[in-house]
C-alpha atoms as a PDB file:
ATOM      1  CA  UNK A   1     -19.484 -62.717  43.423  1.00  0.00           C
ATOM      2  CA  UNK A   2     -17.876 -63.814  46.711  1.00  0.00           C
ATOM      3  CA  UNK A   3     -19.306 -67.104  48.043  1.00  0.00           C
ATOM      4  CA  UNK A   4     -19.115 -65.211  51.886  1.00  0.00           C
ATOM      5  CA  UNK A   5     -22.426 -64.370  53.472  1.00  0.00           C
ATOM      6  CA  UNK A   6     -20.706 -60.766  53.532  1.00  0.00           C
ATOM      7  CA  UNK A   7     -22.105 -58.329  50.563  1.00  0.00           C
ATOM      8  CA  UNK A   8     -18.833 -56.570  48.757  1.00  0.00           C
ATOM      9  CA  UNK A   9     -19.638 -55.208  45.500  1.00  0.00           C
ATOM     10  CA  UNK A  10     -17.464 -55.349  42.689  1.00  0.00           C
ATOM     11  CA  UNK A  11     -16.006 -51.990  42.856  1.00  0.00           C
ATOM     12  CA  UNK A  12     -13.911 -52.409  39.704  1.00  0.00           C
ATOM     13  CA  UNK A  13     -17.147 -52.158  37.572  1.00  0.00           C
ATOM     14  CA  UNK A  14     -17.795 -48.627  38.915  1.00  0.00           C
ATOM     15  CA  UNK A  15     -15.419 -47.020  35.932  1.00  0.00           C
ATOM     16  CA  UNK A  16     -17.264 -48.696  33.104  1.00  0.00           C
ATOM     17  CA  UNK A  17     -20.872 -48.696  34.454  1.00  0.00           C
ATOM     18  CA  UNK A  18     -23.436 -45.434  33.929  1.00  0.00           C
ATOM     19  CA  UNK A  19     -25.066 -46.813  37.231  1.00  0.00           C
ATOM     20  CA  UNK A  20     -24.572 -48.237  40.716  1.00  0.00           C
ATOM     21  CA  UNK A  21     -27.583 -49.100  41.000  1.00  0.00           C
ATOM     22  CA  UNK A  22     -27.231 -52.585  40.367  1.00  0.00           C
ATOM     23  CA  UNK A  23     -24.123 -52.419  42.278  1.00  0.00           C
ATOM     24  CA  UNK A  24     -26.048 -51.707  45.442  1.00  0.00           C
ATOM     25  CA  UNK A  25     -29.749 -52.210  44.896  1.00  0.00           C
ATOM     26  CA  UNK A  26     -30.681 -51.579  48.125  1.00  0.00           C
ATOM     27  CA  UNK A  27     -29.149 -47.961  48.133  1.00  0.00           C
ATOM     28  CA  UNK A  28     -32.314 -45.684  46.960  1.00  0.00           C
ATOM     29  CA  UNK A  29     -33.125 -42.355  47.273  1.00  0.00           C
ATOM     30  CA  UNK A  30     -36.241 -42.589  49.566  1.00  0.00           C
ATOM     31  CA  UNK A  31     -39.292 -40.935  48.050  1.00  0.00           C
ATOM     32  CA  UNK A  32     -40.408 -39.012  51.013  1.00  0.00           C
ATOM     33  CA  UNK A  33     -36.900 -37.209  50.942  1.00  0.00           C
ATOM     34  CA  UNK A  34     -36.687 -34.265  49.259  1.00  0.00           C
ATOM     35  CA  UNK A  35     -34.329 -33.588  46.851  1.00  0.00           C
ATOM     36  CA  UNK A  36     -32.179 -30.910  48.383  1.00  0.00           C
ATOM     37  CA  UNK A  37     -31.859 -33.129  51.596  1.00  0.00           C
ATOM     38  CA  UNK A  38     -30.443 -35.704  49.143  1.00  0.00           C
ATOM     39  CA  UNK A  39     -27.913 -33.591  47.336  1.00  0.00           C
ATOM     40  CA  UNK A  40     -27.098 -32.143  51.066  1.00  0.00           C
ATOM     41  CA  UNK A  41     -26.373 -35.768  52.414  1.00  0.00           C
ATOM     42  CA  UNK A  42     -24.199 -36.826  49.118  1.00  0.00           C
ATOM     43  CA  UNK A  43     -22.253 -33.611  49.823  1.00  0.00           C
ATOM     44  CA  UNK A  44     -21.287 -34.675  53.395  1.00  0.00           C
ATOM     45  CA  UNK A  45     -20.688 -37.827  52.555  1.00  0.00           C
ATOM     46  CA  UNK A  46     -18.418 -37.109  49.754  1.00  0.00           C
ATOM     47  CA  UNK A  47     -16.536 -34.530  52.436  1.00  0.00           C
ATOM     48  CA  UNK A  48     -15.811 -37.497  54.755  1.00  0.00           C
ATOM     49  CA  UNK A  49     -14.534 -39.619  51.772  1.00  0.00           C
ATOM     50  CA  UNK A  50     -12.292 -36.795  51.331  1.00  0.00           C
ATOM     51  CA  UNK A  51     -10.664 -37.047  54.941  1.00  0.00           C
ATOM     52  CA  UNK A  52     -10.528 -40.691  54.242  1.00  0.00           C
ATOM     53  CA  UNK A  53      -8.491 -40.672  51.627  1.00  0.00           C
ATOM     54  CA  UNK A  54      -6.361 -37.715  52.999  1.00  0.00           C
ATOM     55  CA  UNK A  55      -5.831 -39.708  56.103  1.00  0.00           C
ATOM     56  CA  UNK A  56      -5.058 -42.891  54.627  1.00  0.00           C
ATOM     57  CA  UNK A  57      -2.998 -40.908  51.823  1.00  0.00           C
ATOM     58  CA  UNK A  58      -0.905 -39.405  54.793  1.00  0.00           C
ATOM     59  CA  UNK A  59      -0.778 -42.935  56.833  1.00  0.00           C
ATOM     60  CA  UNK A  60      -0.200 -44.883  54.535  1.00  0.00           C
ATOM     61  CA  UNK A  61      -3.328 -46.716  55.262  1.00  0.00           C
ATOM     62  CA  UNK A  62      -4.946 -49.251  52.829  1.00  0.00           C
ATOM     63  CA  UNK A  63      -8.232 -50.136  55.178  1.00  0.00           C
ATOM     64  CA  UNK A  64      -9.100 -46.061  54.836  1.00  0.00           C
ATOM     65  CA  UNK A  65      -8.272 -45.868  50.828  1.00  0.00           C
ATOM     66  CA  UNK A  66     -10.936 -48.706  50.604  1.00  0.00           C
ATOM     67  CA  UNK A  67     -13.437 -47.365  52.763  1.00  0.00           C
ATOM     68  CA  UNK A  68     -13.440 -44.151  50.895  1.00  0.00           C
ATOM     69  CA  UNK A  69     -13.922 -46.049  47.371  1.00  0.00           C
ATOM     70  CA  UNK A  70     -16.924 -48.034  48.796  1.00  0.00           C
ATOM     71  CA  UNK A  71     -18.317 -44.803  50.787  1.00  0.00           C
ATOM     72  CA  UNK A  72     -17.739 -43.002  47.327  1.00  0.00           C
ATOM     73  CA  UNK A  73     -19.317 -45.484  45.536  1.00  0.00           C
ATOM     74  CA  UNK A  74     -22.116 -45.272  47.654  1.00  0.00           C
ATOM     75  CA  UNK A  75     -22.294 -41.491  47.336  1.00  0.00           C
ATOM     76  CA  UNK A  76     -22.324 -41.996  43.270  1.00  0.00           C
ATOM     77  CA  UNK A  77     -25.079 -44.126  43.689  1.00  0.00           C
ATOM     78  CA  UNK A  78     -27.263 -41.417  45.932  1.00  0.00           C
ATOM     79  CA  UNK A  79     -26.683 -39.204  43.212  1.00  0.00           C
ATOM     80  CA  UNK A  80     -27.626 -41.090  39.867  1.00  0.00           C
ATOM     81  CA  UNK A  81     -30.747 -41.845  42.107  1.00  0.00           C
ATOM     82  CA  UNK A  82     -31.349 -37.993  42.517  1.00  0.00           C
ATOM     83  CA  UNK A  83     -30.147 -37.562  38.489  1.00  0.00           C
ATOM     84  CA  UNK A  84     -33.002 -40.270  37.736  1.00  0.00           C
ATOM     85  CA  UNK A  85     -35.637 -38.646  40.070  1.00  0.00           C
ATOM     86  CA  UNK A  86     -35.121 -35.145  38.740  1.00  0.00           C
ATOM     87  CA  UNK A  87     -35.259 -36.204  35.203  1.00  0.00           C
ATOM     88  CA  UNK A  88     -38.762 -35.103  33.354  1.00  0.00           C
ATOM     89  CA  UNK A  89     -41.326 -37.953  33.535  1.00  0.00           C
ATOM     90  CA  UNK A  90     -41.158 -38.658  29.346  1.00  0.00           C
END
């Protein structure tokens, strides 16, 4: 954990966790939003982490490459939030 006021997840736990949840608890799926709104958000989201890391692929640039692992971390966590909501009640 960093000791800055700044939150940074640990991005290197993303390969070997099933969740991101406890990555970034804040980040739910709102209940009031329906489910196809949800998947439609995570799909433009995960388009603009695909210019990132075309752009910083093609520059070169580092600060890009990172903000497209944390936005695509973020986007993994919208969706194991929909994958949990859609799931049968048991």
């Amino acid at each position: 954990m960093n000791t800055d006021q700044t939150f940074r997840p640990d991005l290197d736990k993303l390969s070997s966790s099933k969740t991101t949840t406890a990555i970034f608890p804040s980040f739910r799926l709102a209940s009031s939003l329906p489910i196809t709104c949800a998947h439609e958000h995570a799909s433009i989201l995960l388009g603009y982490i695909t210019h990132l890391v075309e752009q910083g692929d093609l520059e070169d640039d580092h600060k890009l490459l990172g903000a497209a692992t944390y936005l695509s971390a973020l986007a993994k966590t919208l969706l194991d939030d929909v994958e949990l909501t859609e799931l049968p009640a048991l």
